[in-house]
Each structure stands twice: as C-alpha cells, then as structure tokens.
N, C-alpha and C. Protein backbone atom coordinates (compact mmCIF):
# COMPACT_ATOMS: atom_id res chain seq x y z
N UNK A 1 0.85 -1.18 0.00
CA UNK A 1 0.00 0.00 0.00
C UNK A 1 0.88 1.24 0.00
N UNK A 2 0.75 2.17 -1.21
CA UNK A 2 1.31 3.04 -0.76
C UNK A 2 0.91 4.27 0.66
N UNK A 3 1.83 5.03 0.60
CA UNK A 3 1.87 5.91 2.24
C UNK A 3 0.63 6.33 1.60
N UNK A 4 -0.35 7.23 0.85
CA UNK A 4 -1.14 8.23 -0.11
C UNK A 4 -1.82 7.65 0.35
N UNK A 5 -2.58 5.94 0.35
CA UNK A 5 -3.70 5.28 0.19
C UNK A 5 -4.25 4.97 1.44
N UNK A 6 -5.78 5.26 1.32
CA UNK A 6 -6.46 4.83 2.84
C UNK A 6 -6.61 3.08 2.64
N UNK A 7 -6.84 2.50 3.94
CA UNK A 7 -7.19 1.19 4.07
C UNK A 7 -8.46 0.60 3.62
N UNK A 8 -8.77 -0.41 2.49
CA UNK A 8 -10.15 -0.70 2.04
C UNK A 8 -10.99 -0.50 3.21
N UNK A 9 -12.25 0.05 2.55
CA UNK A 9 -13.38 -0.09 3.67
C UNK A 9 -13.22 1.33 4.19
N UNK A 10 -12.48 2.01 4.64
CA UNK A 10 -11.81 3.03 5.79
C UNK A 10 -12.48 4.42 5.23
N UNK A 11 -13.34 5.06 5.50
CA UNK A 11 -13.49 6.40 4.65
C UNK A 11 -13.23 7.29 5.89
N UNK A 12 -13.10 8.62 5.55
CA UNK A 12 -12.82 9.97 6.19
C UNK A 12 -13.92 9.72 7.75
N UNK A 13 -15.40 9.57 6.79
CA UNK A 13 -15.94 9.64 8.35
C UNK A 13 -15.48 8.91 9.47
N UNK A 14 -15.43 7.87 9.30
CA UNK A 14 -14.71 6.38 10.07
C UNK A 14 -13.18 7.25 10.90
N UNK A 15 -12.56 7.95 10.04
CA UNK A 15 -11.42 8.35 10.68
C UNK A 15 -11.93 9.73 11.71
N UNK A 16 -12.60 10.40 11.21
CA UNK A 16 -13.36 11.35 11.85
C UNK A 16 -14.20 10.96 12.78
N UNK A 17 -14.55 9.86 13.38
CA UNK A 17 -15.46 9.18 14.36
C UNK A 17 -14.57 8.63 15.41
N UNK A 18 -13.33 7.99 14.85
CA UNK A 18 -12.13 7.44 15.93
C UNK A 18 -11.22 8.62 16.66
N UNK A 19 -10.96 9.57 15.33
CA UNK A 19 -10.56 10.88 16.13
C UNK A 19 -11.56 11.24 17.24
N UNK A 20 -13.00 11.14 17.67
CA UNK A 20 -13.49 12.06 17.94
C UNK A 20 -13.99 11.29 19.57
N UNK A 21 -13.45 9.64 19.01
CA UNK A 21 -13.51 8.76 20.38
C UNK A 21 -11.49 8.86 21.33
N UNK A 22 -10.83 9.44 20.60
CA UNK A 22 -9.98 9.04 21.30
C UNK A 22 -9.66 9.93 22.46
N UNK A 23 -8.93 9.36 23.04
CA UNK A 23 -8.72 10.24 24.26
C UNK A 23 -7.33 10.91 24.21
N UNK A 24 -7.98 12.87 24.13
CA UNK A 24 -6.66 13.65 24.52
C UNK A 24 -5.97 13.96 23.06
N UNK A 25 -5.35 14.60 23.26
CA UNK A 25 -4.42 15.24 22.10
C UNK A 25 -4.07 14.03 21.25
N UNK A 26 -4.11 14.24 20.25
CA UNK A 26 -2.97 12.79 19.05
C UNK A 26 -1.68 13.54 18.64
N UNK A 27 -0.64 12.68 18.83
CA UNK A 27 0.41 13.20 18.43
C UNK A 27 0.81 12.25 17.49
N UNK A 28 0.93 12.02 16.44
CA UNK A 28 0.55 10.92 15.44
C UNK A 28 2.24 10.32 15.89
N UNK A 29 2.46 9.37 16.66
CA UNK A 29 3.07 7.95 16.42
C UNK A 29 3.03 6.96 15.91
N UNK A 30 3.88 5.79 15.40
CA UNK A 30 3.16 4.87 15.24
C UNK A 30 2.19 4.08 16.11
N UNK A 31 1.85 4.54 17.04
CA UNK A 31 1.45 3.69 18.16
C UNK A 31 0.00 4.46 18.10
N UNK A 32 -0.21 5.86 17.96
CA UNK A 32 -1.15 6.14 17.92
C UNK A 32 -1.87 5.95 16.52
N UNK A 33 -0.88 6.20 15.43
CA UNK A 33 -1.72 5.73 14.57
C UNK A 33 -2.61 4.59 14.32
N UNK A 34 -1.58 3.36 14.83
CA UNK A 34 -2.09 2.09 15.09
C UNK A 34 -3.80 2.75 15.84
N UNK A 35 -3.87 2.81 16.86
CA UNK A 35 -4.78 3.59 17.59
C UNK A 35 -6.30 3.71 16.55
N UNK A 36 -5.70 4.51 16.04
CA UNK A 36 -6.59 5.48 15.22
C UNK A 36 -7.12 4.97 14.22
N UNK A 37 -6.21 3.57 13.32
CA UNK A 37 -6.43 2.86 12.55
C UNK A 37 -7.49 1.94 13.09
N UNK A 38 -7.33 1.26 14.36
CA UNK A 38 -8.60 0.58 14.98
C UNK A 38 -9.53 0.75 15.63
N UNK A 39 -9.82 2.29 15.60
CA UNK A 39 -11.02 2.44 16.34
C UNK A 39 -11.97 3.13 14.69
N UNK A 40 -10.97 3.30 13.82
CA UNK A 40 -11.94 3.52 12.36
C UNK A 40 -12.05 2.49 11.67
N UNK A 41 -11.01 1.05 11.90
CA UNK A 41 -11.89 -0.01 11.12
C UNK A 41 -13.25 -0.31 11.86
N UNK A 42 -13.50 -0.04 13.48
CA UNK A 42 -14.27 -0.87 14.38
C UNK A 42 -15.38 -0.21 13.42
N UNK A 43 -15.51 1.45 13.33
CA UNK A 43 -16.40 2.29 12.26
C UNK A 43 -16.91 1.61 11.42
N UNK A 44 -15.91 1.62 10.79
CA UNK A 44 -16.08 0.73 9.38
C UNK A 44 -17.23 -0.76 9.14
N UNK A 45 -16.36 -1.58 9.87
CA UNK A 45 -17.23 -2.68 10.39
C UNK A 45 -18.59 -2.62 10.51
N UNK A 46 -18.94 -1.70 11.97
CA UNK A 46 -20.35 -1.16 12.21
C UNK A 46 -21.09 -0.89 11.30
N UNK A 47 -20.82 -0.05 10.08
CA UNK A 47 -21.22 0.55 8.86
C UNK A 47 -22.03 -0.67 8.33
N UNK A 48 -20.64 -1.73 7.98
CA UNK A 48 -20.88 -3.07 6.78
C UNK A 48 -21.92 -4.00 7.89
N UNK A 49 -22.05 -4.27 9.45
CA UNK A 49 -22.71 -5.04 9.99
C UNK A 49 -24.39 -4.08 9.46
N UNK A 50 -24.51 -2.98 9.70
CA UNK A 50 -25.91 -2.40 9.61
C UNK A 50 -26.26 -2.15 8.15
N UNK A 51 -25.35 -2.54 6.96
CA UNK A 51 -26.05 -2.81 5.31
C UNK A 51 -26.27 -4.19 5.28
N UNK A 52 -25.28 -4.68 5.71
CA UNK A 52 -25.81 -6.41 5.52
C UNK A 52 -26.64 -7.28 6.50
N UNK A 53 -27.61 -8.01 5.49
CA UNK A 53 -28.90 -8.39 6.23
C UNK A 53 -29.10 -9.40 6.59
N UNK A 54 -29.93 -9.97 7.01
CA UNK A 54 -30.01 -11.81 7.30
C UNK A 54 -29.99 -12.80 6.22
N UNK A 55 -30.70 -11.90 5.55
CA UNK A 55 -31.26 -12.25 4.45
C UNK A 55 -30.26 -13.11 3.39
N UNK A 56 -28.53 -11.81 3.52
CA UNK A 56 -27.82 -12.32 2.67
C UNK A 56 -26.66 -13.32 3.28
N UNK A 57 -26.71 -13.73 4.66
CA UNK A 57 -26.32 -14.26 5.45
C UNK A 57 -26.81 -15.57 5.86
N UNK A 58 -27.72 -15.59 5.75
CA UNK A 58 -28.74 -17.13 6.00
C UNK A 58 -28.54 -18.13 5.44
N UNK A 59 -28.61 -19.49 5.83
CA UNK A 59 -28.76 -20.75 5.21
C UNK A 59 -30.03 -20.83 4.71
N UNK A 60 -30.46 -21.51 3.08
CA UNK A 60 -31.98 -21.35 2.77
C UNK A 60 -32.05 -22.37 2.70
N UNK A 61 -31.07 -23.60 2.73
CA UNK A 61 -31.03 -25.03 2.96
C UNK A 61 -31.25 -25.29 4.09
N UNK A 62 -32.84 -25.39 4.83
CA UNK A 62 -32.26 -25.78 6.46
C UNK A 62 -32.88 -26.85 6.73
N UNK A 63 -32.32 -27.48 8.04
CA UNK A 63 -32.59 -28.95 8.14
C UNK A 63 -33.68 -28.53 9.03
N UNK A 64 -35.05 -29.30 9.22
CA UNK A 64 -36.26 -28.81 10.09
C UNK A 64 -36.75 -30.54 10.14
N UNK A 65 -37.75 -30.01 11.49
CA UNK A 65 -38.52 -31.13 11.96
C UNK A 65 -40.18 -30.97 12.12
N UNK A 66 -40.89 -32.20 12.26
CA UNK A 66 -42.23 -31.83 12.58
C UNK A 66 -42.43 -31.84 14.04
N UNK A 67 -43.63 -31.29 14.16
CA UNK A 67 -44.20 -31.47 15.86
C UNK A 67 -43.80 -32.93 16.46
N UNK A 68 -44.21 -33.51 15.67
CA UNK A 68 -45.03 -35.15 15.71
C UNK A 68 -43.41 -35.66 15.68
N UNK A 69 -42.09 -35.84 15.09
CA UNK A 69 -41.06 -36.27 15.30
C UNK A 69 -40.71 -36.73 17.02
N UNK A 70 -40.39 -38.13 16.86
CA UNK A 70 -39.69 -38.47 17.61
C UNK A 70 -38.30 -38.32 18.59
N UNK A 71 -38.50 -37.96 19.67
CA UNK A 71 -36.90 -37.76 20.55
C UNK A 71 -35.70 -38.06 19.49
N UNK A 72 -36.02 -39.78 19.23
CA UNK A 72 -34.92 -40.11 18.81
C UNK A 72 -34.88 -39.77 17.08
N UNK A 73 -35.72 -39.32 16.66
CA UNK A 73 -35.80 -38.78 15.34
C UNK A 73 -34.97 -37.78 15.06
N UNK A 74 -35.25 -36.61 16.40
CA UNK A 74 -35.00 -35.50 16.29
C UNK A 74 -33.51 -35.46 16.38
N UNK A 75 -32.84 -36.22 17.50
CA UNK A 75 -31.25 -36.63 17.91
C UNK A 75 -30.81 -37.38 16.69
N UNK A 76 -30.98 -38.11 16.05
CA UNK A 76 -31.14 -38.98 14.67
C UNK A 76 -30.21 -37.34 13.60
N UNK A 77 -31.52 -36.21 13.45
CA UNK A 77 -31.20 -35.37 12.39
C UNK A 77 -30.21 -34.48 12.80
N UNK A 78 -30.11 -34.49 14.10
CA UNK A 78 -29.33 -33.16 14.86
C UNK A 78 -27.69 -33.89 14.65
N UNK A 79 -27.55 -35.22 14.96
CA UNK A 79 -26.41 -35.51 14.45
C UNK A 79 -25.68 -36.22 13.34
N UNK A 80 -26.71 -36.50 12.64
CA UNK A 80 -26.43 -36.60 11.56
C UNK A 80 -26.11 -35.67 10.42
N UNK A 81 -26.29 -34.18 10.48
CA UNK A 81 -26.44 -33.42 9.69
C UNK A 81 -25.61 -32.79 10.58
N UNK A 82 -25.02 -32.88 12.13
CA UNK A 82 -23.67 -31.75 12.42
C UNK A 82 -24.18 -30.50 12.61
N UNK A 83 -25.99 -29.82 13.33
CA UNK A 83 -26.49 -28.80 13.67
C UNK A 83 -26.09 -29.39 15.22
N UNK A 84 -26.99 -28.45 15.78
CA UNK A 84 -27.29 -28.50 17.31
C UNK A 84 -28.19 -28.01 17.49
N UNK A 85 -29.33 -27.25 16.35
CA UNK A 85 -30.32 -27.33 16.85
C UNK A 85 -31.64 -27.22 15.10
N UNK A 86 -32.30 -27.45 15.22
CA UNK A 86 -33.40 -27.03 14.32
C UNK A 86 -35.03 -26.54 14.42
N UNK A 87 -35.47 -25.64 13.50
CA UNK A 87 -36.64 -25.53 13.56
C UNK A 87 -37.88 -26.52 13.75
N UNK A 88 -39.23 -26.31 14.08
CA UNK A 88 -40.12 -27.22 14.29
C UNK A 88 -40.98 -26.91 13.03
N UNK A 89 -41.63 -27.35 12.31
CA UNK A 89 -42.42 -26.62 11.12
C UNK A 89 -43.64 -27.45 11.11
N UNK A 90 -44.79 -26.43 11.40
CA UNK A 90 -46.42 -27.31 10.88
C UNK A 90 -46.66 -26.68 9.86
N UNK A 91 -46.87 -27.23 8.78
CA UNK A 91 -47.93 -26.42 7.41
C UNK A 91 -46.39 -25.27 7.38
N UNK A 92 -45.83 -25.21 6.98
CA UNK A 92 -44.12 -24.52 6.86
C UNK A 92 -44.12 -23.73 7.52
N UNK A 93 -45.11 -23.56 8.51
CA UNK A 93 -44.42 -22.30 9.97
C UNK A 93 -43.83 -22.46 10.70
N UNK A 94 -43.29 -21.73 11.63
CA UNK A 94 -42.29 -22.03 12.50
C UNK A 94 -42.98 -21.58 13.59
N UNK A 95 -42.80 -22.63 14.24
CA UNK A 95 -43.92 -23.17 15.82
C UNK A 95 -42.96 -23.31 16.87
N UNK A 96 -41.71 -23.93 16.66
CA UNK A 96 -40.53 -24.02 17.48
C UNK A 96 -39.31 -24.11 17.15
N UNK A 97 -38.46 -24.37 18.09
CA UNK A 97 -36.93 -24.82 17.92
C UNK A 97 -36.10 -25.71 18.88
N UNK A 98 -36.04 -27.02 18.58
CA UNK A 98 -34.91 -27.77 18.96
C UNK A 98 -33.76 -27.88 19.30
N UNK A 99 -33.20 -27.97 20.15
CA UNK A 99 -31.29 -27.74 20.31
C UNK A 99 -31.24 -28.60 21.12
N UNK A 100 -29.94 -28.95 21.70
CA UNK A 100 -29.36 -29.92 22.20
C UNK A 100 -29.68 -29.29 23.69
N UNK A 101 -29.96 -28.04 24.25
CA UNK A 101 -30.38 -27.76 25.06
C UNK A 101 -31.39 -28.15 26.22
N UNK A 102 -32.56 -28.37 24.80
CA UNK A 102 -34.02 -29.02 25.08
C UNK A 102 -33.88 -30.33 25.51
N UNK A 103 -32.26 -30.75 25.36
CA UNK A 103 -32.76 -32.54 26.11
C UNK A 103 -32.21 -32.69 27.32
N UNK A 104 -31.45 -31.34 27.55
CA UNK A 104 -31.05 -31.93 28.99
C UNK A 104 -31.65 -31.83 30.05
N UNK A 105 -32.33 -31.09 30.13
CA UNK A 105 -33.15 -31.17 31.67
C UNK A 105 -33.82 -32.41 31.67
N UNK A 106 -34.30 -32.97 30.73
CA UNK A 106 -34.80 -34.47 30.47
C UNK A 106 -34.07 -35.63 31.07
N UNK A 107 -32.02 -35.25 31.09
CA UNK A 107 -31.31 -35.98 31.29
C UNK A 107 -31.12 -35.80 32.53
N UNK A 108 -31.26 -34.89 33.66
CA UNK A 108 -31.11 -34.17 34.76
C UNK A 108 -29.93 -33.56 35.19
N UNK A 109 -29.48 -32.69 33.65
CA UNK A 109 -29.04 -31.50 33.51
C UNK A 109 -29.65 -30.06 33.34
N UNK A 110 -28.61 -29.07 34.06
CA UNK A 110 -29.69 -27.53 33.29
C UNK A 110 -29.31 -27.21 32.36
N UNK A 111 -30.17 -26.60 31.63
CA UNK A 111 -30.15 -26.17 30.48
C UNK A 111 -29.20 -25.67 29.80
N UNK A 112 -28.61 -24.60 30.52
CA UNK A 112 -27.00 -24.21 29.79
C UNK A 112 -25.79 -25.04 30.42
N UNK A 113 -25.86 -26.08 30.51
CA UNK A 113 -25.21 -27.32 30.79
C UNK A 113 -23.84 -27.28 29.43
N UNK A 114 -22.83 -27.65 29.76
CA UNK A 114 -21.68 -27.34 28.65
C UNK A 114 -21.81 -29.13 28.17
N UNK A 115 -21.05 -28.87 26.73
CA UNK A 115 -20.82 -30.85 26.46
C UNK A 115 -20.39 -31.37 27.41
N UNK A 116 -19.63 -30.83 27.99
CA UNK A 116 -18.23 -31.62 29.00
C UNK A 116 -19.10 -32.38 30.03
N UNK A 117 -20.08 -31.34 30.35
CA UNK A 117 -20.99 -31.85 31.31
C UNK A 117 -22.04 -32.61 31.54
N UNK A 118 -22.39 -32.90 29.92
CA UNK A 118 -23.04 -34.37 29.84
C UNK A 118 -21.91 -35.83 29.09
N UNK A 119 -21.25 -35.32 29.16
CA UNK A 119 -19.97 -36.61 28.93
C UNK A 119 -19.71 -36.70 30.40
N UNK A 120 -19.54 -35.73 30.87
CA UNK A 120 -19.31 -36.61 32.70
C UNK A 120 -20.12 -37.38 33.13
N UNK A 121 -21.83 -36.89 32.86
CA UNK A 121 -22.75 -37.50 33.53
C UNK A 121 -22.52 -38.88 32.57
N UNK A 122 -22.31 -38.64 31.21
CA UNK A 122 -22.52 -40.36 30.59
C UNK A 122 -21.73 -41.10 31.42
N UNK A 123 -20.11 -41.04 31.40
CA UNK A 123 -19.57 -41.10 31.68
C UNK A 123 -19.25 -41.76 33.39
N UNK A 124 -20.03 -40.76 34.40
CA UNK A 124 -20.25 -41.10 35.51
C UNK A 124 -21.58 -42.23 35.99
N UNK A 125 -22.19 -42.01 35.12
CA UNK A 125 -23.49 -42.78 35.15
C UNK A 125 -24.66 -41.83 36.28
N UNK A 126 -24.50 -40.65 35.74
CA UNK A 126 -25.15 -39.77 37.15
C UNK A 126 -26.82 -40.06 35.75
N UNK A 127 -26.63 -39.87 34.48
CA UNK A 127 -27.77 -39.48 33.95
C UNK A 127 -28.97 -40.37 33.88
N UNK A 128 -30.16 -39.39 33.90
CA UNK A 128 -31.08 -40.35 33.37
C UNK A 128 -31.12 -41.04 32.07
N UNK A 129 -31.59 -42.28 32.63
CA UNK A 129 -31.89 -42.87 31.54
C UNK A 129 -32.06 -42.92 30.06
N UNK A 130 -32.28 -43.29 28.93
CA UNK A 130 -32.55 -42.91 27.63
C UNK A 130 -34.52 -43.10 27.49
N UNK A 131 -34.43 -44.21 28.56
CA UNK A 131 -36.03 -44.85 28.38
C UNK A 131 -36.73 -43.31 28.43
N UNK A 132 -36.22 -42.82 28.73
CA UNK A 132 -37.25 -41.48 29.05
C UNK A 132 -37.18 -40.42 27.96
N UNK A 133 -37.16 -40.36 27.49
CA UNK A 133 -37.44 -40.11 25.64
C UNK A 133 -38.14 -40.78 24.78
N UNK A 134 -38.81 -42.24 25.34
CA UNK A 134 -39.23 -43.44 24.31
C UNK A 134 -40.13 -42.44 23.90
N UNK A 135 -41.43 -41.84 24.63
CA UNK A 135 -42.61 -41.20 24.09
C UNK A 135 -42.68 -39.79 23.82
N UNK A 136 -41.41 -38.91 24.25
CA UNK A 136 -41.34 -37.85 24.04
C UNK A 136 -41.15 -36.87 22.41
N UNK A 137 -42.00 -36.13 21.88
CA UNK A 137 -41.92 -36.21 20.56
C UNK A 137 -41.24 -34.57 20.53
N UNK A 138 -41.08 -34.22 19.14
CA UNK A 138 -40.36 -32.84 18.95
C UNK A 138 -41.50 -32.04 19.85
N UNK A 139 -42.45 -31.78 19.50
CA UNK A 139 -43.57 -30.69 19.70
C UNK A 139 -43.17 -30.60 21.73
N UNK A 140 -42.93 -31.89 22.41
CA UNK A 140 -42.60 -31.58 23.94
C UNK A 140 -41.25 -31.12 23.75
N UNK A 141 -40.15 -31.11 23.22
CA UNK A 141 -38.61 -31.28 23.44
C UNK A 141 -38.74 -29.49 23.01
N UNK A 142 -39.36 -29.10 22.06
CA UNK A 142 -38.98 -27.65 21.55
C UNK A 142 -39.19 -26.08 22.67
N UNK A 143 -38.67 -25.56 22.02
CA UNK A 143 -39.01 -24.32 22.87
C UNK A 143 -39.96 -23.12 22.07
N UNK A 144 -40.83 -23.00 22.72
CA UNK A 144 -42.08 -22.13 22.03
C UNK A 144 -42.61 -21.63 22.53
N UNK A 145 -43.42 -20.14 21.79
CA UNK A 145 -42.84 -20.13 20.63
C UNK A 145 -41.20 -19.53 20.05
N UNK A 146 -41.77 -20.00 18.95
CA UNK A 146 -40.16 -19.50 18.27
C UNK A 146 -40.09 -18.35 17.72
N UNK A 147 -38.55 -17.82 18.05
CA UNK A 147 -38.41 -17.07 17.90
C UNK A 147 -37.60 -16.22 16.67
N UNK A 148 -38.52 -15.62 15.70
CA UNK A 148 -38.00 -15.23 14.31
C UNK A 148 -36.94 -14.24 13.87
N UNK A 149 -37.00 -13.98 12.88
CA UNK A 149 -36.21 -12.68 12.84
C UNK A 149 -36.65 -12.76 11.04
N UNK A 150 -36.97 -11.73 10.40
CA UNK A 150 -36.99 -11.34 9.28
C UNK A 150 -35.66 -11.12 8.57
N UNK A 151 -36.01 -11.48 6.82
CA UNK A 151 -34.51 -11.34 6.25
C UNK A 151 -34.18 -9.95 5.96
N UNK A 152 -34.52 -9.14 6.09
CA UNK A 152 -34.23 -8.07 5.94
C UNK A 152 -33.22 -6.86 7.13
N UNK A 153 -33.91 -7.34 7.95
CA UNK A 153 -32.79 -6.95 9.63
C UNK A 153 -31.50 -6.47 9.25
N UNK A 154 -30.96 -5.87 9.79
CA UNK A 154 -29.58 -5.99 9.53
C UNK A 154 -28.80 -7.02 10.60
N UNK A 155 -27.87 -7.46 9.70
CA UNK A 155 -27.34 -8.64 10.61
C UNK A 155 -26.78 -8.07 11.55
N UNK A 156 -26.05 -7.10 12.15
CA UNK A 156 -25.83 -6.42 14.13
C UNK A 156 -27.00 -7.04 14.57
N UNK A 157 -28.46 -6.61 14.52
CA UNK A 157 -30.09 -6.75 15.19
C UNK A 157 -29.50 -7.58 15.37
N UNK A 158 -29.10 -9.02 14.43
CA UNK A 158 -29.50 -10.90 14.74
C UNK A 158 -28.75 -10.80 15.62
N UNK A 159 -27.45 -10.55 15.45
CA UNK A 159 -26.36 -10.83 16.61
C UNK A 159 -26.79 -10.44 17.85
N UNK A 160 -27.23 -9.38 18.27
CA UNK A 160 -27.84 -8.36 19.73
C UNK A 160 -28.41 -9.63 19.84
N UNK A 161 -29.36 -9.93 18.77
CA UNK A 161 -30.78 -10.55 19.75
C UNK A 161 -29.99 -12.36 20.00
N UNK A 162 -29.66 -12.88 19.15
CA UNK A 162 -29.24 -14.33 20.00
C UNK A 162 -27.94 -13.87 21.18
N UNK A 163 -27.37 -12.83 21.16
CA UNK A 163 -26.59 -12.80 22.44
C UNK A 163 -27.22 -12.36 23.44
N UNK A 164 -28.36 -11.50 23.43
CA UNK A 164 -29.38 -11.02 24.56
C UNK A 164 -30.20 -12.12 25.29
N UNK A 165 -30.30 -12.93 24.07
CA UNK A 165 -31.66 -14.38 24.28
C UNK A 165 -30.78 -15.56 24.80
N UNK A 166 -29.42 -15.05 24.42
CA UNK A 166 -28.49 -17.02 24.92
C UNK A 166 -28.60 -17.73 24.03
N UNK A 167 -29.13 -17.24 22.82
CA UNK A 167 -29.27 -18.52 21.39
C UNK A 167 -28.06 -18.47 20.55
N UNK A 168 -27.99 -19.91 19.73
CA UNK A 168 -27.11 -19.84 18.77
C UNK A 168 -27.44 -19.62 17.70
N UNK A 169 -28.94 -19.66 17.83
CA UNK A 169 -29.56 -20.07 16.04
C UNK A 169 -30.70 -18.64 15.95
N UNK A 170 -31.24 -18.27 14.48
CA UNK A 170 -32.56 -17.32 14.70
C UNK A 170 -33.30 -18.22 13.14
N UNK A 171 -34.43 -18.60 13.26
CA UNK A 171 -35.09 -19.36 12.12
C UNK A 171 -35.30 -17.55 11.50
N UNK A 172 -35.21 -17.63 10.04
CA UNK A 172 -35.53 -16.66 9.73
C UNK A 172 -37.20 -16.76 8.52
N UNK A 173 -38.15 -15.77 8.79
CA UNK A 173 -39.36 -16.31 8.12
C UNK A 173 -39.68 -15.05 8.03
N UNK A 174 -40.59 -15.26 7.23
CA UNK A 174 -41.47 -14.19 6.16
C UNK A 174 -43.00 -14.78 6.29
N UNK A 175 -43.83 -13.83 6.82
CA UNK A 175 -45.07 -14.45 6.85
C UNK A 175 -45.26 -15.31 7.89
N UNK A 176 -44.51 -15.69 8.83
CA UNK A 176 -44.37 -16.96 9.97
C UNK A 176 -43.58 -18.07 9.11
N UNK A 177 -43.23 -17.90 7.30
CA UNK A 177 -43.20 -19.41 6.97
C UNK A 177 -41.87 -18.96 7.05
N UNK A 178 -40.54 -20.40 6.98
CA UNK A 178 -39.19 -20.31 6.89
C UNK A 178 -39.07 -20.23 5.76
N UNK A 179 -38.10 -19.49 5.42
CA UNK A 179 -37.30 -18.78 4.45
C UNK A 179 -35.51 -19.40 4.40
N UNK A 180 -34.97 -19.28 6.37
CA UNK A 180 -34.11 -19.72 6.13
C UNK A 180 -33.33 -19.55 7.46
N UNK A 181 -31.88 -19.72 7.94
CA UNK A 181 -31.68 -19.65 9.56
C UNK A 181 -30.27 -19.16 9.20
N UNK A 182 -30.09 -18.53 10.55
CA UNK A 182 -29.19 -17.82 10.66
C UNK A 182 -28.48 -18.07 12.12
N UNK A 183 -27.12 -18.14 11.98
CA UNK A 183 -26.31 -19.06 13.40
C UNK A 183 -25.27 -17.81 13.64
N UNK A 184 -24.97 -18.17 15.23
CA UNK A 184 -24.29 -17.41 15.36
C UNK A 184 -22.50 -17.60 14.61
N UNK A 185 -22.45 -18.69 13.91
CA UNK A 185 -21.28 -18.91 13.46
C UNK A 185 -21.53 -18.15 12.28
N UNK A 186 -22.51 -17.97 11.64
CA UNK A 186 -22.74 -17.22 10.20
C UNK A 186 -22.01 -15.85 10.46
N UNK A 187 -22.52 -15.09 11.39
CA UNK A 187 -22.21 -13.65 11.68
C UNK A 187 -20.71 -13.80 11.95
N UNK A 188 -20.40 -14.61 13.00
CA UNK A 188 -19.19 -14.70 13.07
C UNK A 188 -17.94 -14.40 11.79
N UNK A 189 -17.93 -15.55 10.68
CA UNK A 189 -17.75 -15.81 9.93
C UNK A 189 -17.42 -14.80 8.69
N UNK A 190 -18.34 -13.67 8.71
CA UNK A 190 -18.79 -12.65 8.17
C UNK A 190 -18.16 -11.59 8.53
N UNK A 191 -17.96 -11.53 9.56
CA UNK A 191 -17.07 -10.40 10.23
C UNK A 191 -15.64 -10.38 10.20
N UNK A 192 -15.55 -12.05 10.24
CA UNK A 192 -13.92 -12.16 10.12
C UNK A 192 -13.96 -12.11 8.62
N UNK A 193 -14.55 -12.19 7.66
CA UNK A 193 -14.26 -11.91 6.51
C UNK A 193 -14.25 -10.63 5.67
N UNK A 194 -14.88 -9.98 6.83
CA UNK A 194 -15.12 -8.48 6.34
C UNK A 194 -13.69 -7.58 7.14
N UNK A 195 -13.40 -7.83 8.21
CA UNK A 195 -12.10 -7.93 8.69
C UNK A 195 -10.77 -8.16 8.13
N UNK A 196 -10.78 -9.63 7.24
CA UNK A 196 -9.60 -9.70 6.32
C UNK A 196 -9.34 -9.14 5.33
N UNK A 197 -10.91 -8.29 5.11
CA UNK A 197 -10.44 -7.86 3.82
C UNK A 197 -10.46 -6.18 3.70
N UNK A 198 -10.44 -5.81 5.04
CA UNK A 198 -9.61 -4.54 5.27
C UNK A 198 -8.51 -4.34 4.62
C-alpha cells in the first residue's frame, strides 16, 4: 500500500469518528496511529454489519422437523447433519426450535449445561436414563414459541438478539413461513471476513 492510500473499507468519516472517540491530544506515532487505525476499522465494520442483512447471510437449505417427530428422530437429524439445533415446522411455519439444550433437563441436567458436562454425567453414570425419551416427541422437546427474525434486519439486530436471548440459532421467516436460519457462526464468519479484507 502506498503511504497516499487509505485502508479498504476506511473512509474519512470512520477516521473522523475514531478521532473524535480518542482520548486527549494525538500526536501521530506509530502507536497512535495504530490507535486510530482501529477504532476507524471498528467504524467501518459497524457501517458493513448495519447494510448487511439476514437475508444475505442465512442458510436457505435448512434442516427442520415436525411437531409429531420423535426424541430419537429429532437426535437422529441433529447428528447426523452436524447442527445443534433445528426448527419445528407445521404447514411450513415455524412453531418451534430444537437444540441440544431441550434434552437436557430431560437428562437431569440444566439447560446451559456445557458438552463436557453431559460426557461426565454419561460417563459417571449420574444421567437419566434414555427410556425417558421413548414417548417424548419434537412438539414436547422444543421451545415455544419460536423465535423469528426477518430477512431483511440488519445482521448487528440478529447478533444483539441471540446474544441477549443465549441462542445460537434465529429461524428466519417471512409471513411466519421459513425462508431460512441464521447461526451465530454465520455472523461470526462474516465479520472475520469483512475484517480480512480490510
């Protein structure tokens, strides 16, 4: 890059917004520049999180279940397909959501229970049983209702709201019907890519 050229992404305002957060005189070092350089990409960023939407972020391939699905149906799709959690869909609405969450209190774990902590219980033999799922179907295991998010949002909203709510996932729908889902690894993902290519 030559010295002349600003950093992709980086415009005047962005630099004019970090100037205006920093603290105290700038005496341009490299140290402050550094400075100055990262509190106008953070700008920057903010900018690209509030144009881009769910919409263009979403999986439209998503793996879903019915009410009526079985415990072991539901554990069946959740690991076979490498989610941790999925939508519930009657008539293509979204009625609920499944996660690996929903089975532990079943197992006589709480809910934000880490893996580690049901490999101990397997492990230890503290857990309940499996028999206790024989009759349990998606429509008891889910959590409802569910909770949407439109494709249009800007993807910051999704992020706020599954870090406010404790979720990993947001089913995204139009009309109540799915359209498509959005994880917190998506956003993730997105950011570090919008990041590298500063």
């Amino acid at each position: 890059m030559k010295h002349d050229e600003k950093p992709a992404g980086v415009d005047v305002d962005d630099i004019l917004a970090a100037m205006s957060q920093a603290d105290g005189y700038l005496d341009i070092t490299p140290a402050d520049a550094l400075s100055l350089y990262r509190l106008a990409l953070s700008h920057a960023l903010e900018r690209v999180r509030l144009r881009v939407t769910v919409g263009q972020l979403m999986t439209r391939a998503v793996h879903s279940l019915r009410p009526e699905d079985s415990a072991a149906q539901v554990a069946q799709l959740l690991a076979r397909t490498g989610v941790s959690g999925a939508p519930v869909l009657e008539e293509e609405h979204v009625v609920g959501v499944v996660s690996i969450k929903d089975f532990l209190p079943r197992l006589g774990l709480p809910k934000q229970s880490t893996p580690m902590a049901l490999v101990a219980g397997l492990v230890c033999g503290a857990l309940h049983g499996a028999g206790d799922f024989a009759a349990v179907t998606a429509r008891q295991l889910m959590t409802a209702p569910a909770l949407t998010i439109a494709p249009g949002i800007p993807v910051g909203e999704a992020a706020k709201l599954m870090e406010g709510r404790g979720i990993n996932r947001l089913p995204v729908a139009e009309a109540g019907k799915l359209v498509g889902i959005i994880t917190r690894g998506d956003v993730v993902r997105a950011c570090q890519a919008i990041t590298l290519s500063e």
